[in-house]
PDB file of N, CA and C in Angstrom:
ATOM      1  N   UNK A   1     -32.476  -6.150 -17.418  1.00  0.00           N
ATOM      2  CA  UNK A   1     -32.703  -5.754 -16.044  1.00  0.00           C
ATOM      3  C   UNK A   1     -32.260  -6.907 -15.151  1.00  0.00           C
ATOM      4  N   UNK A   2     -31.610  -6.376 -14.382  1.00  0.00           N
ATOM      5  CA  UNK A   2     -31.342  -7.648 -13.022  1.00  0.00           C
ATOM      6  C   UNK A   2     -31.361  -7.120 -11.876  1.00  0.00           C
ATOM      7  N   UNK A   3     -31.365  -7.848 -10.628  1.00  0.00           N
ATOM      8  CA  UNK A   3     -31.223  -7.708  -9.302  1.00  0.00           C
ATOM      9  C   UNK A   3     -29.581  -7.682  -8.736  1.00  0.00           C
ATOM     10  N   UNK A   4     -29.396  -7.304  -7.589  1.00  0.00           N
ATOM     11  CA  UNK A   4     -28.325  -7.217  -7.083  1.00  0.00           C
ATOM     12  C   UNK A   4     -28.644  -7.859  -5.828  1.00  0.00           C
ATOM     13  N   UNK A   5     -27.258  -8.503  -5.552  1.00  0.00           N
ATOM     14  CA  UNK A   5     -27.810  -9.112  -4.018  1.00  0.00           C
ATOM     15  C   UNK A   5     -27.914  -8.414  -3.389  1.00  0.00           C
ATOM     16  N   UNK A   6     -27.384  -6.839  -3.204  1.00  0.00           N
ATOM     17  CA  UNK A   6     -27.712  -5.807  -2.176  1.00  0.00           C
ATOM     18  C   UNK A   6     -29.375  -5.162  -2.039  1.00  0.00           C
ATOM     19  N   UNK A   7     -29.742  -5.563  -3.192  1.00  0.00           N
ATOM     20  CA  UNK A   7     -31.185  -5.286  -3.554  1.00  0.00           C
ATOM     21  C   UNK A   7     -31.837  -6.553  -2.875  1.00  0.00           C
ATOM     22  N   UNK A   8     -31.219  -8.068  -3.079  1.00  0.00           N
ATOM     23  CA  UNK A   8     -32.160  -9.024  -2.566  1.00  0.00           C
ATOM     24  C   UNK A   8     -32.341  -9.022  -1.158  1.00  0.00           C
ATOM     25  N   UNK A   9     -30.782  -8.850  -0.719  1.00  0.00           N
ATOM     26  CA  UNK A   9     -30.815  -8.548   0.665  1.00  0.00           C
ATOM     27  C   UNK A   9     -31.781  -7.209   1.731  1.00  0.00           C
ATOM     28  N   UNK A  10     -32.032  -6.303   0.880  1.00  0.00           N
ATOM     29  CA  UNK A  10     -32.630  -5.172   1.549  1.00  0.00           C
ATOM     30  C   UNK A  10     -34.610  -5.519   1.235  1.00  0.00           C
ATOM     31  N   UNK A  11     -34.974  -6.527   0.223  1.00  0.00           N
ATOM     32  CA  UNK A  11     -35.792  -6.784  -0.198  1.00  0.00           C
ATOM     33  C   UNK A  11     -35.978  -7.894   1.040  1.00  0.00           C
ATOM     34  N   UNK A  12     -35.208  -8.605   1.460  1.00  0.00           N
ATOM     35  CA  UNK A  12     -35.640  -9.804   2.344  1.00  0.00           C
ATOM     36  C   UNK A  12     -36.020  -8.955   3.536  1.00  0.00           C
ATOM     37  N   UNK A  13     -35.077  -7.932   3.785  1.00  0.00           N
ATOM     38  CA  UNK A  13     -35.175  -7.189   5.248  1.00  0.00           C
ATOM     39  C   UNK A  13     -36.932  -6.502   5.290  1.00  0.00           C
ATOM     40  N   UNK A  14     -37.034  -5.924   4.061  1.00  0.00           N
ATOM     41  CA  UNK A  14     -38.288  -5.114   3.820  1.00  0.00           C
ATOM     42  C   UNK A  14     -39.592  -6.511   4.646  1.00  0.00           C
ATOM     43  N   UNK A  15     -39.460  -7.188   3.988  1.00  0.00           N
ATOM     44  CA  UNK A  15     -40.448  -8.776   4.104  1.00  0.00           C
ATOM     45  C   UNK A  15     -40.558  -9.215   5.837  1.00  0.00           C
ATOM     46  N   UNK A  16     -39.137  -8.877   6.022  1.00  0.00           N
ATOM     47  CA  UNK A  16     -38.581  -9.412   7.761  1.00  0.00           C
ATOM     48  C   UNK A  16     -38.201 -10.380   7.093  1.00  0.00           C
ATOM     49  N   UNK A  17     -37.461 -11.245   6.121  1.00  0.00           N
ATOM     50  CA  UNK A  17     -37.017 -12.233   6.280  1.00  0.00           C
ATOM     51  C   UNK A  17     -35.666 -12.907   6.687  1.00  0.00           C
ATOM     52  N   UNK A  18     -35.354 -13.844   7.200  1.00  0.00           N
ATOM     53  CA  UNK A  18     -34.150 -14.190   7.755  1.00  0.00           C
ATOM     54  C   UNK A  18     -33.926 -15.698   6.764  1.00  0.00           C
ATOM     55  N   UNK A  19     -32.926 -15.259   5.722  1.00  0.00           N
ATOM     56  CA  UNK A  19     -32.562 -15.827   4.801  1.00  0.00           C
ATOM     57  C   UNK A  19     -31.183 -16.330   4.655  1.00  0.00           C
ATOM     58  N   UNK A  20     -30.859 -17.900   4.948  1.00  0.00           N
ATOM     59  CA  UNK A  20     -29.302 -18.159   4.806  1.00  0.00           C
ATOM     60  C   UNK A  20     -28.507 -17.643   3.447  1.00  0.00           C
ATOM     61  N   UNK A  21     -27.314 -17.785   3.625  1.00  0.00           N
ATOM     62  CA  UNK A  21     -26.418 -17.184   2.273  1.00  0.00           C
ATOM     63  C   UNK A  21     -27.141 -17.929   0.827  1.00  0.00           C
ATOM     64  N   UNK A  22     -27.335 -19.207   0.970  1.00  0.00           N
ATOM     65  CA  UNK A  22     -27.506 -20.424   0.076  1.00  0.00           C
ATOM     66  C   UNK A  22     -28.906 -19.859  -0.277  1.00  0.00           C
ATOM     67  N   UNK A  23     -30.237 -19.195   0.682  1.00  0.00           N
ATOM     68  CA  UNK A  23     -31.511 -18.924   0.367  1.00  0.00           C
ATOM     69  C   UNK A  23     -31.247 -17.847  -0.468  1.00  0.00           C
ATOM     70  N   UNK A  24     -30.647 -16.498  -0.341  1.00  0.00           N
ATOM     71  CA  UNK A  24     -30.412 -15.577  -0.809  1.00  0.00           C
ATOM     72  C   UNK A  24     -29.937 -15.672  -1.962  1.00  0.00           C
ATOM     73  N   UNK A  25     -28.519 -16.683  -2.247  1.00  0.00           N
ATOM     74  CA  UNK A  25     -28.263 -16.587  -3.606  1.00  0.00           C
ATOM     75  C   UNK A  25     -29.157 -17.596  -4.341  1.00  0.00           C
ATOM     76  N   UNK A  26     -29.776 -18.102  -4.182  1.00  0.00           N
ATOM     77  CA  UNK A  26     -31.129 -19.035  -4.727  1.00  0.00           C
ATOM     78  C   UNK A  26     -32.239 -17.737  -5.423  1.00  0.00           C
ATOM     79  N   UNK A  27     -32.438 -17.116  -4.450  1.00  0.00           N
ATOM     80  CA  UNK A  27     -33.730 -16.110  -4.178  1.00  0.00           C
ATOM     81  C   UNK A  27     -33.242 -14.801  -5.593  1.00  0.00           C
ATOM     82  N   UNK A  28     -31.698 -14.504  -5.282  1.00  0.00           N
ATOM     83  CA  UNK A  28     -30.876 -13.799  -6.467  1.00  0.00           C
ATOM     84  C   UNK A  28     -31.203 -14.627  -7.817  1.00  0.00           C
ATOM     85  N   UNK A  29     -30.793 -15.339  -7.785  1.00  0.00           N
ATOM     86  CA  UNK A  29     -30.759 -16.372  -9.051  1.00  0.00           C
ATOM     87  C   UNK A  29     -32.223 -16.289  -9.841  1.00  0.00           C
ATOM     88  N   UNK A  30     -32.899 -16.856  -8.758  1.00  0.00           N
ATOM     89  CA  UNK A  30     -34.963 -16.828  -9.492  1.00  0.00           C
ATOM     90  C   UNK A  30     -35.368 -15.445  -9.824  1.00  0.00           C
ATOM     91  N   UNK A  31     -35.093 -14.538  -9.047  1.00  0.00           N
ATOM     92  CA  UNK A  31     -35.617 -13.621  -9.140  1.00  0.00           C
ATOM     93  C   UNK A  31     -35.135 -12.695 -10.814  1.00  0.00           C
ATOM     94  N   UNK A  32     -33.747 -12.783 -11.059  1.00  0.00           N
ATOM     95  CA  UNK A  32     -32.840 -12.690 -12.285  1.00  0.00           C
ATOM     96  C   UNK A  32     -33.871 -13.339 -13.353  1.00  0.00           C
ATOM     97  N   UNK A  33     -33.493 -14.866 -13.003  1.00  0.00           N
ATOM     98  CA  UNK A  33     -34.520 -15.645 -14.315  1.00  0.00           C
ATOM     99  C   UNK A  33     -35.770 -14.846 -14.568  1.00  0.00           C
ATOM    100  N   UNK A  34     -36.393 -14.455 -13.928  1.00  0.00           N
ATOM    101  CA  UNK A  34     -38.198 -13.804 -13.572  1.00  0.00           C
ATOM    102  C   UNK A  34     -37.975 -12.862 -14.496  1.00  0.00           C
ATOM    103  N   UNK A  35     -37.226 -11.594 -14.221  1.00  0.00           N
ATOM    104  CA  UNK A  35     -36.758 -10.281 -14.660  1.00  0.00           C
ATOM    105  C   UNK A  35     -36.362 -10.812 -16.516  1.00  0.00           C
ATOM    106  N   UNK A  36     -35.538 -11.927 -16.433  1.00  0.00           N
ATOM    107  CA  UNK A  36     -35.098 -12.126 -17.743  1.00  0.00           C
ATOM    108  C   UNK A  36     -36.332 -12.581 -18.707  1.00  0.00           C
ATOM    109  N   UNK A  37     -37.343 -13.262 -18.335  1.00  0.00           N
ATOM    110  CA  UNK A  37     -38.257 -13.707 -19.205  1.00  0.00           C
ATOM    111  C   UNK A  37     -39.108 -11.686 -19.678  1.00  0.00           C
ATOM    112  N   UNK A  38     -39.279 -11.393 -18.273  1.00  0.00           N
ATOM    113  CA  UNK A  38     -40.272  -9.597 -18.610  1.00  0.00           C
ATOM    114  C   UNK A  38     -39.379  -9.237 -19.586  1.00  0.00           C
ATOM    115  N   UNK A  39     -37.922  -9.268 -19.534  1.00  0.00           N
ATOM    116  CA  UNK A  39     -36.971  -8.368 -20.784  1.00  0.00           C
ATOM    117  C   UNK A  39     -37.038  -9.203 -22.316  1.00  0.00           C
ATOM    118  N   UNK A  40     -37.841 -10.495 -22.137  1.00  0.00           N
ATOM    119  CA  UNK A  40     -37.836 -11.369 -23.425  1.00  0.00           C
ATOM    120  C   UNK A  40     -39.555 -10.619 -23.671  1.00  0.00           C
ATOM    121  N   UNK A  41     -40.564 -10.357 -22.976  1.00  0.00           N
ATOM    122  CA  UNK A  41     -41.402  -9.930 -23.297  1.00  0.00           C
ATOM    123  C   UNK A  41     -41.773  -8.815 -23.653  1.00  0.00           C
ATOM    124  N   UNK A  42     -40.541  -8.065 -23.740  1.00  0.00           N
ATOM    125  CA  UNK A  42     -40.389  -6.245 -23.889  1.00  0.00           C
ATOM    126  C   UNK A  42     -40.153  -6.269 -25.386  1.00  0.00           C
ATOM    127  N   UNK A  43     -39.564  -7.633 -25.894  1.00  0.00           N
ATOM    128  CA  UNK A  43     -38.848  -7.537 -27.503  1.00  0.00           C
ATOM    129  C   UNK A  43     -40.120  -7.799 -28.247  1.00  0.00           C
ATOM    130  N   UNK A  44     -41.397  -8.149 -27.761  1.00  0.00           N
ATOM    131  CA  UNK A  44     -42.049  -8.821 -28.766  1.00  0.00           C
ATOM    132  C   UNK A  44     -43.039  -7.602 -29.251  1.00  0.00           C
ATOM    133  N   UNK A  45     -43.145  -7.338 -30.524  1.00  0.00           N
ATOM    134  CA  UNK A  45     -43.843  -7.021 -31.117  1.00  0.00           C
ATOM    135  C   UNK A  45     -45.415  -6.855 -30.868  1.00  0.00           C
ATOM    136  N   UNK A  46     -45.561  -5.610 -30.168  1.00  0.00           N
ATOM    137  CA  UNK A  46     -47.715  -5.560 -30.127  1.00  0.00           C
ATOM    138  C   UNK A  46     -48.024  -4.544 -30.855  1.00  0.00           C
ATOM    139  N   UNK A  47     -47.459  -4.299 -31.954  1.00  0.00           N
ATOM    140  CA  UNK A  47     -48.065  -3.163 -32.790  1.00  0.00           C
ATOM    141  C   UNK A  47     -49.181  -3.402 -33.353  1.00  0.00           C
ATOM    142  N   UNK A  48     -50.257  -2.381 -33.147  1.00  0.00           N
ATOM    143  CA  UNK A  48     -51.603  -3.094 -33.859  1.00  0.00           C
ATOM    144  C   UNK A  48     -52.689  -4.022 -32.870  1.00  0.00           C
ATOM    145  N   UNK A  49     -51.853  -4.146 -32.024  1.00  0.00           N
ATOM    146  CA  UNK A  49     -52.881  -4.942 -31.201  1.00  0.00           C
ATOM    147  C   UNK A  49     -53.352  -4.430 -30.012  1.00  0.00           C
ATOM    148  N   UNK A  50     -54.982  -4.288 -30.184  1.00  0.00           N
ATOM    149  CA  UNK A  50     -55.666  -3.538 -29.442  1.00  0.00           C
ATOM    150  C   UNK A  50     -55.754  -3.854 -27.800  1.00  0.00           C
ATOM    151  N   UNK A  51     -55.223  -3.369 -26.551  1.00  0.00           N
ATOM    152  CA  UNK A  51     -55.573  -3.455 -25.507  1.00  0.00           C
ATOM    153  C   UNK A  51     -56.439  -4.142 -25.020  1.00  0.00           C
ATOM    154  N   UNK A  52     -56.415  -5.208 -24.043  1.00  0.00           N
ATOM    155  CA  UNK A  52     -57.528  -5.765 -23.620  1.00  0.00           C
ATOM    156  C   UNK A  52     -57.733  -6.176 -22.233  1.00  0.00           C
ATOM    157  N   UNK A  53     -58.959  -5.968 -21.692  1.00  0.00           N
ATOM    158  CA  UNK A  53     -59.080  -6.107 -20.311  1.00  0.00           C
ATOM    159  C   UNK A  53     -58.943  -7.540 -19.580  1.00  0.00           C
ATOM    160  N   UNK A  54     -59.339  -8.631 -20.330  1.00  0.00           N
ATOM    161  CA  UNK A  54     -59.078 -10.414 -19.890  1.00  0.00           C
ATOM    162  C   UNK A  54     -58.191 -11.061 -21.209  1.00  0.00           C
ATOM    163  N   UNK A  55     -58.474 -12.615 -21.179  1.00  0.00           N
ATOM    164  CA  UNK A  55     -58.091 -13.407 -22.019  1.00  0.00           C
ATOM    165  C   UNK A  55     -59.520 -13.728 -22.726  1.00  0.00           C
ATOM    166  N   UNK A  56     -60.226 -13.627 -22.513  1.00  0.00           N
ATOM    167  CA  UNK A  56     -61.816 -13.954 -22.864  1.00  0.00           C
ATOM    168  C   UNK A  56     -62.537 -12.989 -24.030  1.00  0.00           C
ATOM    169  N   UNK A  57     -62.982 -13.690 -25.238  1.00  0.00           N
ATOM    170  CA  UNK A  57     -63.144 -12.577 -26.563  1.00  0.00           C
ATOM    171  C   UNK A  57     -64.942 -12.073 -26.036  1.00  0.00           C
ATOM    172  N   UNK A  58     -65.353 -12.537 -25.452  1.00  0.00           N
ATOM    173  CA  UNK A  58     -66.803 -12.448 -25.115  1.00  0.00           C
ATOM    174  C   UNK A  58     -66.825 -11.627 -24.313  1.00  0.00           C
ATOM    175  N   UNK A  59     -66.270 -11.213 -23.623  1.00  0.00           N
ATOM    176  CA  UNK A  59     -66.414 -10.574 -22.247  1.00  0.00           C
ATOM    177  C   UNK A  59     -66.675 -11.238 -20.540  1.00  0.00           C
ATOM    178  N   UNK A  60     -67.096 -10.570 -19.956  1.00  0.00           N
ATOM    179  CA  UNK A  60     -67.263 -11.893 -18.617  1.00  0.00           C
ATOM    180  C   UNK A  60     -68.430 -13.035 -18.883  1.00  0.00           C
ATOM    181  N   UNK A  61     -68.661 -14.072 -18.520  1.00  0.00           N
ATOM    182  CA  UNK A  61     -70.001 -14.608 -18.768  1.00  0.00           C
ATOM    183  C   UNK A  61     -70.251 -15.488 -17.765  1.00  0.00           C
ATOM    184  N   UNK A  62     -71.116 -14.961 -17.171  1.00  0.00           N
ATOM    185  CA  UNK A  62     -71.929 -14.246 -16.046  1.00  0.00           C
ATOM    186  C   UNK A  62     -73.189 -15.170 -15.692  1.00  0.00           C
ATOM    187  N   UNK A  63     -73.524 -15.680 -14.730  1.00  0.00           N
ATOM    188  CA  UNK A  63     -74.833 -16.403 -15.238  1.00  0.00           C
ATOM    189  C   UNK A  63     -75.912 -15.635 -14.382  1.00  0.00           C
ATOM    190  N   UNK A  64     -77.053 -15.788 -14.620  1.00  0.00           N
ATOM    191  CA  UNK A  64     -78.365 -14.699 -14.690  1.00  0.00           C
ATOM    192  C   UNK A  64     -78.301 -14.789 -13.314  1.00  0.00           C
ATOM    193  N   UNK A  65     -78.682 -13.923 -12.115  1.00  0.00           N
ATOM    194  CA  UNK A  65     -78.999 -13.783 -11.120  1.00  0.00           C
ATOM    195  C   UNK A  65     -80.413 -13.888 -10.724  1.00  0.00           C
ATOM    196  N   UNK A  66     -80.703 -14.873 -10.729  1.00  0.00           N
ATOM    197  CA  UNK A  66     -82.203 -15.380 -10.446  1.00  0.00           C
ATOM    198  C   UNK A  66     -81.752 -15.816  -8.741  1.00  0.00           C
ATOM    199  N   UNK A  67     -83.204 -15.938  -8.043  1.00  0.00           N
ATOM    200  CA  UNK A  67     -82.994 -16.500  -6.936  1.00  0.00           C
ATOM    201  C   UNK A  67     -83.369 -17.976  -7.111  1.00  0.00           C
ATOM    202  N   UNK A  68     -82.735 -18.410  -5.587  1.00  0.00           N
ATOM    203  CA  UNK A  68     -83.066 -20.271  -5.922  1.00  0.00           C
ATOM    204  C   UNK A  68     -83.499 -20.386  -4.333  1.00  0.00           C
ATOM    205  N   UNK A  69     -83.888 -21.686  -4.166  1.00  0.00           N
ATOM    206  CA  UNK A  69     -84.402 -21.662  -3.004  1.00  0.00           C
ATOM    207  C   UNK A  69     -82.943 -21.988  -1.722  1.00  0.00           C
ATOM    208  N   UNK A  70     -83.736 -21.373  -0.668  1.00  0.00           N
ATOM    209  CA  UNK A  70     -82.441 -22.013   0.519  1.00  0.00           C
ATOM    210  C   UNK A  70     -82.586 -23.183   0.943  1.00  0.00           C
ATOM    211  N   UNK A  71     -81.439 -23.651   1.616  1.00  0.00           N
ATOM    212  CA  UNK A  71     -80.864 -24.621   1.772  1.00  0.00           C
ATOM    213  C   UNK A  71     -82.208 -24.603   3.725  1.00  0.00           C
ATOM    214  N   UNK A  72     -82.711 -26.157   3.878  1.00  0.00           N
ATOM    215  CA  UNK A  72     -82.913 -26.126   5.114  1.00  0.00           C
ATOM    216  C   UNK A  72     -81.783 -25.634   6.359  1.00  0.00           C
ATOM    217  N   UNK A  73     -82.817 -25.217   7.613  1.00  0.00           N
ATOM    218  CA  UNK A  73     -82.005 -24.751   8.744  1.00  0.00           C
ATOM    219  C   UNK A  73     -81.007 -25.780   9.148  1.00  0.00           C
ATOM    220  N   UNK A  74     -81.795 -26.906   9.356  1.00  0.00           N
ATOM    221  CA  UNK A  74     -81.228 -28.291   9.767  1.00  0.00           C
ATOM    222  C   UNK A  74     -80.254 -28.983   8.815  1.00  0.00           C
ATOM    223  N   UNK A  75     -80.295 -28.916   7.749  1.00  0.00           N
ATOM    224  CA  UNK A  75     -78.653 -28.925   6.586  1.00  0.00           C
ATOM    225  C   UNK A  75     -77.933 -28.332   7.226  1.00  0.00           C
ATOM    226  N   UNK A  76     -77.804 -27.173   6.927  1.00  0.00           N
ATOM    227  CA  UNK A  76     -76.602 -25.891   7.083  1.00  0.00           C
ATOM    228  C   UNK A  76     -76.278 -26.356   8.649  1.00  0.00           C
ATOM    229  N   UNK A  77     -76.882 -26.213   9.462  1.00  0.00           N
ATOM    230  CA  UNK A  77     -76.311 -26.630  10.800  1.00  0.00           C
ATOM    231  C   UNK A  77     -76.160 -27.628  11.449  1.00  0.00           C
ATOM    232  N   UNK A  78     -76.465 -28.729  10.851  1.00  0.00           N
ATOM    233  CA  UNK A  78     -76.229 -30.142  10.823  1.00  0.00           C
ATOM    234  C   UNK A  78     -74.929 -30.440  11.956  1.00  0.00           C
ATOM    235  N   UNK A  79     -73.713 -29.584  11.084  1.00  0.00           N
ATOM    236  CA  UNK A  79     -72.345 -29.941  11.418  1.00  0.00           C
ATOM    237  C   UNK A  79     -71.854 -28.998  12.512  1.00  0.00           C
ATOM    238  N   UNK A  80     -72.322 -27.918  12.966  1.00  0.00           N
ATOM    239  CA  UNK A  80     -72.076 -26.465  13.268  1.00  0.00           C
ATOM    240  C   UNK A  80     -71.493 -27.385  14.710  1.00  0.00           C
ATOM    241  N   UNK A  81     -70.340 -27.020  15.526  1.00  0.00           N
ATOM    242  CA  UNK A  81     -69.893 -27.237  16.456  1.00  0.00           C
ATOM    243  C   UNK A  81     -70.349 -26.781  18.031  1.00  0.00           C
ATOM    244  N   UNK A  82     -71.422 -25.774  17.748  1.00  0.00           N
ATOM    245  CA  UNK A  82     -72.053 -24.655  18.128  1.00  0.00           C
ATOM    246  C   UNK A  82     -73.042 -24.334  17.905  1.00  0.00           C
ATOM    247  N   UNK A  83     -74.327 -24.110  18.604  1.00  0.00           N
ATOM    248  CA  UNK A  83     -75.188 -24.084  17.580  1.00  0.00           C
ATOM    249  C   UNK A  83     -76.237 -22.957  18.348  1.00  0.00           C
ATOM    250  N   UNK A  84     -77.523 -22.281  17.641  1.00  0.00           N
ATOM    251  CA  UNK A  84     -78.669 -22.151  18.406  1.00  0.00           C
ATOM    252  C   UNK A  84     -79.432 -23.449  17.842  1.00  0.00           C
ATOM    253  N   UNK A  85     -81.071 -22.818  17.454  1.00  0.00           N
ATOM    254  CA  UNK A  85     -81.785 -23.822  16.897  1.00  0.00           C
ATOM    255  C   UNK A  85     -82.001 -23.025  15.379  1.00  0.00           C
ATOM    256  N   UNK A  86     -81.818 -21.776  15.816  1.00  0.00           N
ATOM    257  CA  UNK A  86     -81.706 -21.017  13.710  1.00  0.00           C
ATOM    258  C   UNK A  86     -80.336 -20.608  13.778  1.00  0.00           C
ATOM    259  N   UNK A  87     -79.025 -20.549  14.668  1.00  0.00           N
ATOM    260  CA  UNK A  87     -78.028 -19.719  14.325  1.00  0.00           C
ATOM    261  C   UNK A  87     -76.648 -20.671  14.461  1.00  0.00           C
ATOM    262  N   UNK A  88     -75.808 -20.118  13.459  1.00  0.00           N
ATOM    263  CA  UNK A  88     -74.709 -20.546  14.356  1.00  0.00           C
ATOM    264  C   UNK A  88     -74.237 -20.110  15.140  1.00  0.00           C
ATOM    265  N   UNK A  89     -73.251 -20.310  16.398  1.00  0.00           N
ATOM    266  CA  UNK A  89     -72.823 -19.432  17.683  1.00  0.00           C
ATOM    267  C   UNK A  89     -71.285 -19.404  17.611  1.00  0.00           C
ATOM    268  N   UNK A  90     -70.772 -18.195  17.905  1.00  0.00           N
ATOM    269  CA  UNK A  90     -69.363 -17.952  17.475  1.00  0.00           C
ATOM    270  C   UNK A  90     -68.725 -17.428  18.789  1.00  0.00           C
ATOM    271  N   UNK A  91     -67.662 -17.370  19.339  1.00  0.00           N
ATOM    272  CA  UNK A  91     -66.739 -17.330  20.351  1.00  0.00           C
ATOM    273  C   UNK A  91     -67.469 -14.953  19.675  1.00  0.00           C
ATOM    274  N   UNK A  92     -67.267 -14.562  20.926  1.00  0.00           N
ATOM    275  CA  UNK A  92     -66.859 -13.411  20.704  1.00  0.00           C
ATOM    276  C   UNK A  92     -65.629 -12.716  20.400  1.00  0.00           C
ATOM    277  N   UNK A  93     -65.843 -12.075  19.304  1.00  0.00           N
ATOM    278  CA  UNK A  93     -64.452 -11.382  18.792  1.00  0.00           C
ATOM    279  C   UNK A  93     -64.225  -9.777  19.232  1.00  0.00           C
ATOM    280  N   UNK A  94     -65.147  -8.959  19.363  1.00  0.00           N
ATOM    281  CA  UNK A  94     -65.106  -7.413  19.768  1.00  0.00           C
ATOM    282  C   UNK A  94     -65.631  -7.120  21.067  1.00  0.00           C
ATOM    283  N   UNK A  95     -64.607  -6.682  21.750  1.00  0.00           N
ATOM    284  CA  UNK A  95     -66.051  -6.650  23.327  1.00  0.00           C
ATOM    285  C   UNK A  95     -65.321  -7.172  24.065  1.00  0.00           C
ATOM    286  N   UNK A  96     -66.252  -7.437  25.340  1.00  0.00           N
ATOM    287  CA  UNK A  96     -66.465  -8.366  26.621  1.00  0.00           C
ATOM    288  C   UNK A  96     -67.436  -8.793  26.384  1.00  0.00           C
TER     289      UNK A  96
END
């Protein structure tokens, strides 16, 4: 499998990108190499080998969801640029 520069080129446009000749045939080139390693991974042999959801033989491992205590008011807002005396205060984003 490979790319075509008419493909890289319509692929940059898709992105919006504005790519010199030198970026493009760079961008051709990597993208080729990329494609060539997936076609080295198409030859290898997985017969027999069962599907698997991670790299991990255990499954996820997870640690217990217990609660812990919070952190003081005066920590956490220590640094706050903004402040109440329990909140932090944020520029408004929705609204007037």
């Amino acid at each position: 499998m490979s790319v075509t520069r008419a493909q890289v080129e319509h692929l940059a446009k898709l992105a919006r990108l504005r790519l010199s000749e030198e970026e493009l045939s760079g961008l051709e080139s990597d993208l080729n190499a990329i494609l060539s390693y997936f076609d080295q991974l198409q030859e290898v042999n997985t017969a027999g080998i069962e599907p698997m959801d991670h790299g991990g033989s255990q499954g996820a491992l997870l640690e217990d969801d217990t609660p812990h205590e919070c952190l003081p008011h005066e920590l956490v807002l220590r640094d706050a640029p903004d402040r109440t005396v329990e909140f932090f205060r944020l520029p408004r984003v929705l609204g007037g």
